[in-house]
Protein backbone atom coordinates (compact mmCIF):
# COMPACT_ATOMS: atom_id res chain seq x y z
CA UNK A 1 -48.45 -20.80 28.58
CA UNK A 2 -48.81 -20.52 24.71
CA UNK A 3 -46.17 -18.47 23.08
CA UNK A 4 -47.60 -16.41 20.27
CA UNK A 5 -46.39 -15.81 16.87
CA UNK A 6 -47.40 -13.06 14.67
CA UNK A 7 -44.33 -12.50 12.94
CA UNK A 8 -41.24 -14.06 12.74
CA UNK A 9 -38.03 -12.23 11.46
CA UNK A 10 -35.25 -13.19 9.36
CA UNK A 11 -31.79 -12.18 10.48
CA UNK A 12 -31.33 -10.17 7.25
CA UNK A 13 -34.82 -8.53 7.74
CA UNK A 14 -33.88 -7.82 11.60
CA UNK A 15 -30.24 -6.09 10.99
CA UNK A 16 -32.39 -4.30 7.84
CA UNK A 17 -34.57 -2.37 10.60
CA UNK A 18 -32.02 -2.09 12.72
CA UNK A 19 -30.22 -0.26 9.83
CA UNK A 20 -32.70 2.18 8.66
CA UNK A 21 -33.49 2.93 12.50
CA UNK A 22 -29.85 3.70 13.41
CA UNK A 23 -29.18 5.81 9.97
CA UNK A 24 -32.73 7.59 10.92
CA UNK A 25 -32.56 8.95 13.76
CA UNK A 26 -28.37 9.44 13.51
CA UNK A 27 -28.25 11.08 10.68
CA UNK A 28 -25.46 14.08 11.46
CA UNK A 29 -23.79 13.70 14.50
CA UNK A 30 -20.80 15.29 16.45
CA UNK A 31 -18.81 12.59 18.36
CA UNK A 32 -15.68 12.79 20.57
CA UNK A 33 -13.08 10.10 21.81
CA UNK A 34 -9.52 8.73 21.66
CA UNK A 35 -8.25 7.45 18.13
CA UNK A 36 -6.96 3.90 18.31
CA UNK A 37 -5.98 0.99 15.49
CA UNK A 38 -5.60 2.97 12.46
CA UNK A 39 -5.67 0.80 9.71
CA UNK A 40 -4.85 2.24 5.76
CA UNK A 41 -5.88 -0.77 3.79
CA UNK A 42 -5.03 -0.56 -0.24
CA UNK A 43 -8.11 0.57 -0.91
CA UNK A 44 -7.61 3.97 0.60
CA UNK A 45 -10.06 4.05 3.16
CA UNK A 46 -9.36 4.92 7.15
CA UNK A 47 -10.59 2.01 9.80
CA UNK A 48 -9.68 3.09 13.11
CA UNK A 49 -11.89 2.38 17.31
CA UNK A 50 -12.98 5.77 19.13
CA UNK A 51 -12.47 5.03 22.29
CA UNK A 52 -13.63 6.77 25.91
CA UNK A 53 -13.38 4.95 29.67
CA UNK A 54 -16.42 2.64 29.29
CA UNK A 55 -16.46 1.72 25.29
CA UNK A 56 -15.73 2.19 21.60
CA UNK A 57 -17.08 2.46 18.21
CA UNK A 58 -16.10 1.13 15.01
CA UNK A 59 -15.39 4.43 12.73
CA UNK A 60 -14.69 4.55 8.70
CA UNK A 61 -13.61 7.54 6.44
CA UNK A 62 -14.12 6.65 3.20
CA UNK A 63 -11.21 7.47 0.22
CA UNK A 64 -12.81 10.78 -0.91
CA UNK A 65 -13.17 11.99 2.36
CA UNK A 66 -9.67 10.93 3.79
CA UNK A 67 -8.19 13.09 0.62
CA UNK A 68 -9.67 16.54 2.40
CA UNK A 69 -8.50 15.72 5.92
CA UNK A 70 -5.66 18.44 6.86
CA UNK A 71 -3.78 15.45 8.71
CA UNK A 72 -3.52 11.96 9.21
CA UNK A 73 -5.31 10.01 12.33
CA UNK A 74 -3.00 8.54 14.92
CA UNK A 75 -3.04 6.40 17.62
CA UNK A 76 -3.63 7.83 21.32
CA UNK A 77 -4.83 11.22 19.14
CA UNK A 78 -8.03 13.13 20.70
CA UNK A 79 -10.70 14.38 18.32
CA UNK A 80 -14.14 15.76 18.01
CA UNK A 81 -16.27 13.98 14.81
CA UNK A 82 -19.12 14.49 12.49
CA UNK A 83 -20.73 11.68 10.84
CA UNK A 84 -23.38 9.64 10.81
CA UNK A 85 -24.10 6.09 12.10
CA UNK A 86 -25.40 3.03 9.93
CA UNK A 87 -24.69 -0.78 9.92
CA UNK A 88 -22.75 -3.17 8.28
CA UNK A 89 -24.89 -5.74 7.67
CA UNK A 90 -22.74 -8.68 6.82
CA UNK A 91 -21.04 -8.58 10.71
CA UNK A 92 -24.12 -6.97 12.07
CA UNK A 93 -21.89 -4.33 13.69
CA UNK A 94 -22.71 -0.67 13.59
CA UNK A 95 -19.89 1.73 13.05
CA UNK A 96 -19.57 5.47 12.27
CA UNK A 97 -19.17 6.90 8.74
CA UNK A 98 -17.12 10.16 9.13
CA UNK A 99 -17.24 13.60 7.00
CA UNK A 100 -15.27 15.85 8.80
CA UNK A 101 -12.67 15.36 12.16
CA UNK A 102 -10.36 17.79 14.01
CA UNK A 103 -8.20 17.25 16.96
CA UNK A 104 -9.66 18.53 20.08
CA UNK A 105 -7.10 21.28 21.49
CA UNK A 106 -4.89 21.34 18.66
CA UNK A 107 -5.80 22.65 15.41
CA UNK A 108 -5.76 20.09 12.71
CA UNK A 109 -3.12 22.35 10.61
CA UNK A 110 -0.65 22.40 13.49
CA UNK A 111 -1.08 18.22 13.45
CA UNK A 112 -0.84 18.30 9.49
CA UNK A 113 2.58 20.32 10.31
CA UNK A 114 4.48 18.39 12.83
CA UNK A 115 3.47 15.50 11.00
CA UNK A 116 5.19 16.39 7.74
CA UNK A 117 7.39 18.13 9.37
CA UNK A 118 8.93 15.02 11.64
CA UNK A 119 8.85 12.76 8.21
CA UNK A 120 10.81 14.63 6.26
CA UNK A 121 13.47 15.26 8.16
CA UNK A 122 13.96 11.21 9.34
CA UNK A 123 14.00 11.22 5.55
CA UNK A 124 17.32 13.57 5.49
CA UNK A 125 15.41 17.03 3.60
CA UNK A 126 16.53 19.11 6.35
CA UNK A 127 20.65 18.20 6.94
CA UNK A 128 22.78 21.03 7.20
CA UNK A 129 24.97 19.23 5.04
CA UNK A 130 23.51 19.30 2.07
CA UNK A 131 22.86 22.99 2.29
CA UNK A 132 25.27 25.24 -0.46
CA UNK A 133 26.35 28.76 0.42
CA UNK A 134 24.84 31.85 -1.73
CA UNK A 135 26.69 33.17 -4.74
CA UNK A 136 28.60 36.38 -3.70
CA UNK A 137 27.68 38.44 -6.47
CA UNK A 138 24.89 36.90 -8.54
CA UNK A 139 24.15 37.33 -12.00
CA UNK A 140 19.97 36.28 -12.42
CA UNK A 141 18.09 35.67 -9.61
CA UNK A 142 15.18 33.96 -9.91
CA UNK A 143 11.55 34.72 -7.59
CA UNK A 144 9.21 32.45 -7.10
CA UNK A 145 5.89 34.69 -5.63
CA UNK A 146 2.27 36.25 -6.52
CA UNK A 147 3.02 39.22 -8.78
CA UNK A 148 0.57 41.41 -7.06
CA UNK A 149 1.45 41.41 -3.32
CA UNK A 150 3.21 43.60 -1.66
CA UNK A 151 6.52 41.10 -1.42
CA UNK A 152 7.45 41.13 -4.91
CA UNK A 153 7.15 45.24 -4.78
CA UNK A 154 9.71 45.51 -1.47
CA UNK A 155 12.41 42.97 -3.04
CA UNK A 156 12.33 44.56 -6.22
CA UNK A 157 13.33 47.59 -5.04
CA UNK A 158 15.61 46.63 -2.19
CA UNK A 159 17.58 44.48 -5.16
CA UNK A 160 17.78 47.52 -7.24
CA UNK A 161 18.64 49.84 -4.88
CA UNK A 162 21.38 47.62 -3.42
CA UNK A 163 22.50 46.37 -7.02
CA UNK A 164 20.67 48.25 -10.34
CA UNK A 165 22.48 46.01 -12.78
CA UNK A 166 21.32 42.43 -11.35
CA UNK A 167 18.85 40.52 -14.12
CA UNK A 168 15.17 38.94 -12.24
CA UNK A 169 13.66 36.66 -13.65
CA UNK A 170 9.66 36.75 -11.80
CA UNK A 171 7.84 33.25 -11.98
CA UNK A 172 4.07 34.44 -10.98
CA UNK A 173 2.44 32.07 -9.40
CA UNK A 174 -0.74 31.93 -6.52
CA UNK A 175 0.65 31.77 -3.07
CA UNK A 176 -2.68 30.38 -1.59
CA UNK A 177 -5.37 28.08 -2.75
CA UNK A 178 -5.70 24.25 -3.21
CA UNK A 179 -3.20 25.44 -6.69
CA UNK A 180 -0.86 27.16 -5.46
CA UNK A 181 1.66 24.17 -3.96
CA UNK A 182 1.52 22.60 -7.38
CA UNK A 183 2.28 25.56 -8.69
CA UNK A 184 5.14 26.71 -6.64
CA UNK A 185 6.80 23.41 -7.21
CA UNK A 186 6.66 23.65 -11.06
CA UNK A 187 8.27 27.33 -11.22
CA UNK A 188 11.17 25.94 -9.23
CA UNK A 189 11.34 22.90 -11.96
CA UNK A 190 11.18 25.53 -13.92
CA UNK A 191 13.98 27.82 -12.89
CA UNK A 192 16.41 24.60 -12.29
CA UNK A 193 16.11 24.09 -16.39
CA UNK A 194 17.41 27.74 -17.02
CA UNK A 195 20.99 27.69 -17.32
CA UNK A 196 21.87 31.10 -15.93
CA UNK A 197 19.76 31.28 -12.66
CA UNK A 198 22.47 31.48 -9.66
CA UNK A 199 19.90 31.70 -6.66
CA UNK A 200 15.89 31.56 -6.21
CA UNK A 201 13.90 32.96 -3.67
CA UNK A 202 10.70 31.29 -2.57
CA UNK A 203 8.02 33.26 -0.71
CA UNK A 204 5.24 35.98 -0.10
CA UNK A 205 3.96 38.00 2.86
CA UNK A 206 2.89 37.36 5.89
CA UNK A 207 -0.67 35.67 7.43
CA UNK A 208 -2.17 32.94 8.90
CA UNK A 209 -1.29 29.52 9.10
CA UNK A 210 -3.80 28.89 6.28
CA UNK A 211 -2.64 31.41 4.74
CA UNK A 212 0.71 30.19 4.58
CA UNK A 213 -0.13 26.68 4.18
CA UNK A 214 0.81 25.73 0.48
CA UNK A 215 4.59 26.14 1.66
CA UNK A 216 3.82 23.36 4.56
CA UNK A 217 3.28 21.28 1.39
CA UNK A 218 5.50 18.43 0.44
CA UNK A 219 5.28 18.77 -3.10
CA UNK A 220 6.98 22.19 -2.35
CA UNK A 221 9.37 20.73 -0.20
CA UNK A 222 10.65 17.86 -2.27
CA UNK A 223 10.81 20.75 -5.14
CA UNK A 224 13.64 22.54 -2.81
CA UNK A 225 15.43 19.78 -2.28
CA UNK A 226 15.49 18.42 -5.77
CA UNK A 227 16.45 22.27 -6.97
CA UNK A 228 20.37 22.06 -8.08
CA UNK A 229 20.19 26.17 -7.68
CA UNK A 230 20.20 27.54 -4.05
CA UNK A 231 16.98 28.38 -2.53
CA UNK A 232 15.64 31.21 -0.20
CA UNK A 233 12.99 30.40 1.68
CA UNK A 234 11.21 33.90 2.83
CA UNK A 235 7.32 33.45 3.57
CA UNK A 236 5.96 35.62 6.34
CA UNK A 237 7.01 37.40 8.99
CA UNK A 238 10.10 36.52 11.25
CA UNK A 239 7.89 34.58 13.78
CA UNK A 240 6.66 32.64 11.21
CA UNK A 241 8.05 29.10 10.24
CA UNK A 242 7.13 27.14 7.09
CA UNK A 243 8.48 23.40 6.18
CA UNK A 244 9.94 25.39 3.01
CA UNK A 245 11.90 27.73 5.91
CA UNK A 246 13.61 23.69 6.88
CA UNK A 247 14.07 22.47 3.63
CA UNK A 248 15.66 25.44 1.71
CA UNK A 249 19.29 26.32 1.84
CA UNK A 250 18.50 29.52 3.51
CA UNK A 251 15.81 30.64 5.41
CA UNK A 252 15.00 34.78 5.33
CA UNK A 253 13.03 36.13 8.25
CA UNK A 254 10.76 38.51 5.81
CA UNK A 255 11.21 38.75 2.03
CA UNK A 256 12.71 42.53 2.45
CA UNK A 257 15.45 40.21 4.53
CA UNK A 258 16.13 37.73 1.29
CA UNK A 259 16.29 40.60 -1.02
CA UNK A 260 18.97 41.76 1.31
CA UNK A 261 20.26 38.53 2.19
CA UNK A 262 20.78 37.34 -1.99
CA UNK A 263 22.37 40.83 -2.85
CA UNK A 264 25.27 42.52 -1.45
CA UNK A 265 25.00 46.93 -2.11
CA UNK A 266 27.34 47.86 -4.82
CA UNK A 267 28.75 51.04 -3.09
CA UNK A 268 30.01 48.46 -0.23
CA UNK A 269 30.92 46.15 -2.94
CA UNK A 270 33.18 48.57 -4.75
CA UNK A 271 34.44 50.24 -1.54
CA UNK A 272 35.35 46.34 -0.50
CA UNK A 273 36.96 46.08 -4.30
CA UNK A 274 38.42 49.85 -3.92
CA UNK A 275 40.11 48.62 -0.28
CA UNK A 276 41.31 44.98 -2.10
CA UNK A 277 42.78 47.21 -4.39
CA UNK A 278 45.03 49.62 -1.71
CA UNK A 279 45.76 46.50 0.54
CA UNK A 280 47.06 44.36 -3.08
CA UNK A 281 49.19 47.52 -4.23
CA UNK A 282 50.40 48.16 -0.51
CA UNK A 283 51.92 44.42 -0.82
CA UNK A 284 53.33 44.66 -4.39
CA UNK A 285 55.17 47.72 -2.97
CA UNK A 286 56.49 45.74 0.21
CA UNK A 287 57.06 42.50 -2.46
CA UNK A 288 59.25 44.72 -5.06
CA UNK A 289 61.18 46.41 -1.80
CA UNK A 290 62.27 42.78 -0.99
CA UNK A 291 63.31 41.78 -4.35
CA UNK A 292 65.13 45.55 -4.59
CA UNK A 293 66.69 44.20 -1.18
CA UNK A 294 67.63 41.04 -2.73
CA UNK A 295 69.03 42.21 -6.13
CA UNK A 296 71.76 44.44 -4.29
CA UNK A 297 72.63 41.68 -2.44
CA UNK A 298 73.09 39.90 -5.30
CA UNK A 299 75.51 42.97 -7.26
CA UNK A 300 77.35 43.04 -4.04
CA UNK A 301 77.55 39.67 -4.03
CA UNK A 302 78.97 39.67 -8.02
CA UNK A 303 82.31 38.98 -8.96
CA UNK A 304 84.59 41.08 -12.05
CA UNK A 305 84.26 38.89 -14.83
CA UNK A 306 87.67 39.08 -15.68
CA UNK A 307 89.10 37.77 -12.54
CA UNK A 308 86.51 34.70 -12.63
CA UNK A 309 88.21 33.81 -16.03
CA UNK A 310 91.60 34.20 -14.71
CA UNK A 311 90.72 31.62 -11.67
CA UNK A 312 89.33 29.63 -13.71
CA UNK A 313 92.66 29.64 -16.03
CA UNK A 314 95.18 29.14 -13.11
CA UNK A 315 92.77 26.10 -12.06
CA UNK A 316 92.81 24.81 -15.87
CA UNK A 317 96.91 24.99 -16.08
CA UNK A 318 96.94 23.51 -12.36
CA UNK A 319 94.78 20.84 -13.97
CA UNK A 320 96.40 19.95 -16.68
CA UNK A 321 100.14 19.80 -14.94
CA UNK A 322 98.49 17.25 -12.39
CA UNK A 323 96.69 15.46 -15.72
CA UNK A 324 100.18 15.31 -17.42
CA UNK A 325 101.83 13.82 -13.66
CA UNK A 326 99.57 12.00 -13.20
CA UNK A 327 99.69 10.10 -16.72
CA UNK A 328 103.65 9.84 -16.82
CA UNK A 329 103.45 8.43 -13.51
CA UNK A 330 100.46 5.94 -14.90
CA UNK A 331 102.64 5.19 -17.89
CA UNK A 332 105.82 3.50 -15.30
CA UNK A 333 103.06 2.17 -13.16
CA UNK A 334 101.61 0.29 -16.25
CA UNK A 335 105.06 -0.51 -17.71
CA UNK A 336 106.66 -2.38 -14.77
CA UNK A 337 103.24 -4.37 -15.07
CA UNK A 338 103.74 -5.50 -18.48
CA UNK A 339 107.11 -6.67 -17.71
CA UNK A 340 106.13 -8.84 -14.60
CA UNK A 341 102.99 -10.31 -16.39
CA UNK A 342 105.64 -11.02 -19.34
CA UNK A 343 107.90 -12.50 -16.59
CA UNK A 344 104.62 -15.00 -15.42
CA UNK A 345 103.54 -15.69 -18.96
CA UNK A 346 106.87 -17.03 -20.03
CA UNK A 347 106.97 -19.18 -16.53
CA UNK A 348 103.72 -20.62 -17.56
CA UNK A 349 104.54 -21.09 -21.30
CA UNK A 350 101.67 -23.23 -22.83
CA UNK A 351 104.31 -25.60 -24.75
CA UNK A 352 106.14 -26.33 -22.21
CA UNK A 353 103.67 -26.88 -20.04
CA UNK A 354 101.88 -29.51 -22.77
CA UNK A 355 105.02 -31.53 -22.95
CA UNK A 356 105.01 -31.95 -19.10
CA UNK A 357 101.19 -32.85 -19.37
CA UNK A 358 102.04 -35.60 -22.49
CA UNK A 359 104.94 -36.99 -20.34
CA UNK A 360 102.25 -37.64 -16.99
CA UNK A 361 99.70 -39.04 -19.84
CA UNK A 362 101.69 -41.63 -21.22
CA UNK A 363 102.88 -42.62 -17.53
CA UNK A 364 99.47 -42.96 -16.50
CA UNK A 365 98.36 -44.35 -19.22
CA UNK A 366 101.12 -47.06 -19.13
CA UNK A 367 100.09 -47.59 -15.21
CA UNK A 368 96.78 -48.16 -16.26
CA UNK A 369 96.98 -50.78 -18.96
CA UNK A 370 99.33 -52.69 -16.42
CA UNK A 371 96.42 -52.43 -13.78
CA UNK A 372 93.48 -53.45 -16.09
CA UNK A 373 95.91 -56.26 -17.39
CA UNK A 374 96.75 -57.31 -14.00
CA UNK A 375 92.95 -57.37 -12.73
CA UNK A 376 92.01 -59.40 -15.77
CA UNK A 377 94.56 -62.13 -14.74
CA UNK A 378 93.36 -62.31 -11.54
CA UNK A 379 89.88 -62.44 -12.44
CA UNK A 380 90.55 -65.55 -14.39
CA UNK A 381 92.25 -67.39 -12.11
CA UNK A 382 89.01 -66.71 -9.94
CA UNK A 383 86.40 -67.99 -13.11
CA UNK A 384 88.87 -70.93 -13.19
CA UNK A 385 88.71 -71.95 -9.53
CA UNK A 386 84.95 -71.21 -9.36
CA UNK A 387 84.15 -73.40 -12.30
CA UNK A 388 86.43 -76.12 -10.85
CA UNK A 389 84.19 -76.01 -7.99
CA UNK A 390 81.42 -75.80 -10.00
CA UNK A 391 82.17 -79.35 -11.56
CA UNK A 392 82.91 -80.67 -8.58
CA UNK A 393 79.80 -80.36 -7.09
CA UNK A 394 77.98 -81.15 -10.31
CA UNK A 395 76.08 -84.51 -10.38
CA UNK A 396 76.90 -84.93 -13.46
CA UNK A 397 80.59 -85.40 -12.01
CA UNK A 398 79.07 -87.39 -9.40
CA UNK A 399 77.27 -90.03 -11.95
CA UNK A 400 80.68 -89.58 -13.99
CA UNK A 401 82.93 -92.14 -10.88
CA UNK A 402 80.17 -94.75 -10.93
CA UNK A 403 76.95 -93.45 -9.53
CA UNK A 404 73.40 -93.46 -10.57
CA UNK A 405 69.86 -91.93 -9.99
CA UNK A 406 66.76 -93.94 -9.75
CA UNK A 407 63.43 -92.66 -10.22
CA UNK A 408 60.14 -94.12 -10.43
CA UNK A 409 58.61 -94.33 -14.11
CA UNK A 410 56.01 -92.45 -15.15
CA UNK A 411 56.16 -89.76 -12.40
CA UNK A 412 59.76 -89.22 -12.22
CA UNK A 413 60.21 -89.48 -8.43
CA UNK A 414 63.55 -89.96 -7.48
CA UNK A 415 64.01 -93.16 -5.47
CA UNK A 416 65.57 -93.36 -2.05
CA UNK A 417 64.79 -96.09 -0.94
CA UNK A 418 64.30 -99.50 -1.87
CA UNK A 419 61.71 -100.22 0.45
CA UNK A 420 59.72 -97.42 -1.60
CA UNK A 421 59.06 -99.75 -4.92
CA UNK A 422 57.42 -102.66 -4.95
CA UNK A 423 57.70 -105.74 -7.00
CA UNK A 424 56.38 -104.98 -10.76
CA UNK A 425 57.06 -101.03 -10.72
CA UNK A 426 58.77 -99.62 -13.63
CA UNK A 427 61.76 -97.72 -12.69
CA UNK A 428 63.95 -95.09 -14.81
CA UNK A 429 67.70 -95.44 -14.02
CA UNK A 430 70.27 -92.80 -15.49
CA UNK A 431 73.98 -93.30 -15.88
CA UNK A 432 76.66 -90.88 -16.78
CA UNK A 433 76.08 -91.58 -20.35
CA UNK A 434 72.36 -92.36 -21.37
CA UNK A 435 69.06 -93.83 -19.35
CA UNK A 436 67.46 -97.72 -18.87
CA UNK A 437 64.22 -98.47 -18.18
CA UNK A 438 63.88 -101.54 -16.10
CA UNK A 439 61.46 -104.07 -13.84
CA UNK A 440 61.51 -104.38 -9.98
CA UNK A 441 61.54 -108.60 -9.74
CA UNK A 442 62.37 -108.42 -6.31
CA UNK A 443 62.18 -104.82 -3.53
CA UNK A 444 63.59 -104.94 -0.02
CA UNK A 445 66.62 -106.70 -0.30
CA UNK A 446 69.05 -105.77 2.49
């Protein structure tokens, strides 16, 4: 069979068509499936598989895009798509190019929310330790809201109702809008470098969640945190809870409720100061009843200053009669001393006693020079003996009756016996007095 061919393609010219036919005829798309290996590369783009039962797709959300999305994709999350399908050419693999996403049951805000909201607080923003108490009475408070809505209007006039002489300081600011969360962050900078501000209060009226969502923002939420002034949170209504509501050291149901909440009404204040006031002199009058007590005590206690001076004399003259026994008695005690150390002194008279040690001296001494004469005697008698001895058992005394040594000439070996030379050997002989050197004529002679 002949196999015809008209046209042969390229594998570059193939994936080309393949290419323009996919991004033809899917050109805006709606797509739905299971989220799986999200991948955030450097580069900023999303790469993550939609999955269903029977098989997946390669999907990509380029940087621009992934900067709109209200939240972040996860793992095992369920969402519904748009997009549009083309190829990458390089792999050969098609893959889907998303615009827009949203999780399928859930709206993407609430997923935004509990996202946030589950990061910050492993990072520590919402502790309860951290948190600081309100000032009791402050001096400038400082609101962070939109100066047209209806919130600013009810806490202005709850704080001067409650408290006319309180200063506010209003930062104005958008409390919606892609703006507003920058900002709401920057007035709070901005009330933290004013030294007088003693609280702020964040907030504005109720609405929707999108309404409401520039205080789900973290830039607002890190601004809280950061803020060395206590924060109110109040935004919405009491059913309504923002990421600012977890972050801030207090959280007011409605902003009527922070105005209330941040000032205390002066008539209770001064009824408070007027009942501080009755209770404090109420214990200065019980305090100066018990010193009263005490200081009659005391005059009861007192004694006539005249008879304290004549104690005082009787125990002086009673003193001094014991002082002047007491010193005669001191004065004996100290004499008989004298007289018995006298007594001892004159037993133990240092003359005397130096003649006694002069007499022992020269005995000793006398004792001494007969010893050391003594020993020297007999230790001559010994040198004499020993060098009697000595002589005696000196050759020299030896060759002195008679004797003589014989040794052989040159190598001075001293000659024993006669059968040890032999006839014509020189031989050295040496007498008491002097040497001869003589001729063996004849050796072995019995």
């Amino acid at each position: 069979m002949e196999i015809r061919r008209e046209f042969i393609y390229t594998v570059s010219q193939l994936t080309q068509e393949i290419k323009d036919l996919l991004e033809e005829h899917f050109i805006d798309i709606w797509v739905e499936g299971e989220v799986s290996n999200v991948r955030v590369p450097p580069s900023g783009h999303i790469y993550f598989t939609l999955k269903d039962q029977w098989s997946q797709l390669r999907v990509l959300i380029f940087r621009q895009q992934a900067r709109d999305l209200r939240f972040t994709p996860e793992d095992g999350l369920h969402i519904i798509c748009r997009g549009r399908v083309s190829l990458y050419e390089p792999r050969g693999e098609y893959q889907l190019i998303l615009d827009y996403m949203e999780p399928k049951g859930v709206g993407a805000l609430q997923i935004a929310f509990e996202q946030l909201k589950s990061r910050l607080e492993a990072e520590g923003l919402f502790d309860e330790e951290r948190k600081r108490s309100l000032p009791l009475v402050p001096r400038r408070i400082g609101i962070v809201t939109s100066p047209s809505g209806a919130a600013i209007r009810d806490m202005l006039q709850i704080i001067h109702r409650r408290f006319p002489n309180v200063e506010i300081l209003i930062c104005p600011v958008r409390v919606q809008g892609v703006e507003s969360p920058f900002e709401i962050a920057q007035a709070v900078r901005d009330l933290n470098a004013l030294a007088d501000v003693e609280v702020i209060i964040v907030g504005r009226g109720g609405g929707s969640l999108e309404d409401l969502w520039a205080f789900n923002d973290e830039r607002v939420a890190r601004a809280i945190y950061e803020s060395r002034i206590p924060v109110i949170s109040a935004v919405g209504h009491e059913t309504d809870f923002t990421i600012a509501d977890f972050v801030a050291d207090m959280r007011a149901p409605t902003p009527s409720a922070a105005a209330e909440l941040v000032v205390r009404e002066k008539a209770e204040l001064l009824r408070s100061v007027q009942g501080l006031n009755l209770r404090m002199k109420g214990c200065m009058r019980q305090h100066l009843g018990f010193l009263r007590d005490r200081v009659g005590q005391a005059r009861r206690g007192l004694i006539d200053p005249r008879e304290r001076a004549e104690r005082f004399w009787k125990h002086l003259n009673e003193l001094s009669r014991r002082l002047s026994s007491g010193g005669h008695r001191l004065g004996v005690e100290a004499q008989n001393r004298a007289n018995s150390l006298r007594e001892k002194l004159l037993y133990r008279n240092p003359h005397e006693r130096a003649e006694g040690y002069g007499l022992r001296v020269s005995r000793l001494t006398r004792d001494l020079s007969g010893a050391i004469q003594r020993g020297n005697w007999e230790r001559e008698n010994q040198v004499r003996q020993l060098v009697s001895n000595l002589d005696n058992l000196s050759p020299l005394a030896i060759l002195k009756r008679g004797y003589s040594i014989t040794r052989k000439f040159p190598s001075d070996e001293i000659v024993k016996d006669a059968q040890a030379v032999a006839k014509g050997e020189r031989v050295k002989v040496k007498f008491y007095r002097g040497e001869i050197l003589c001729e063996v004529e004849e050796s072995g002679l019995p």
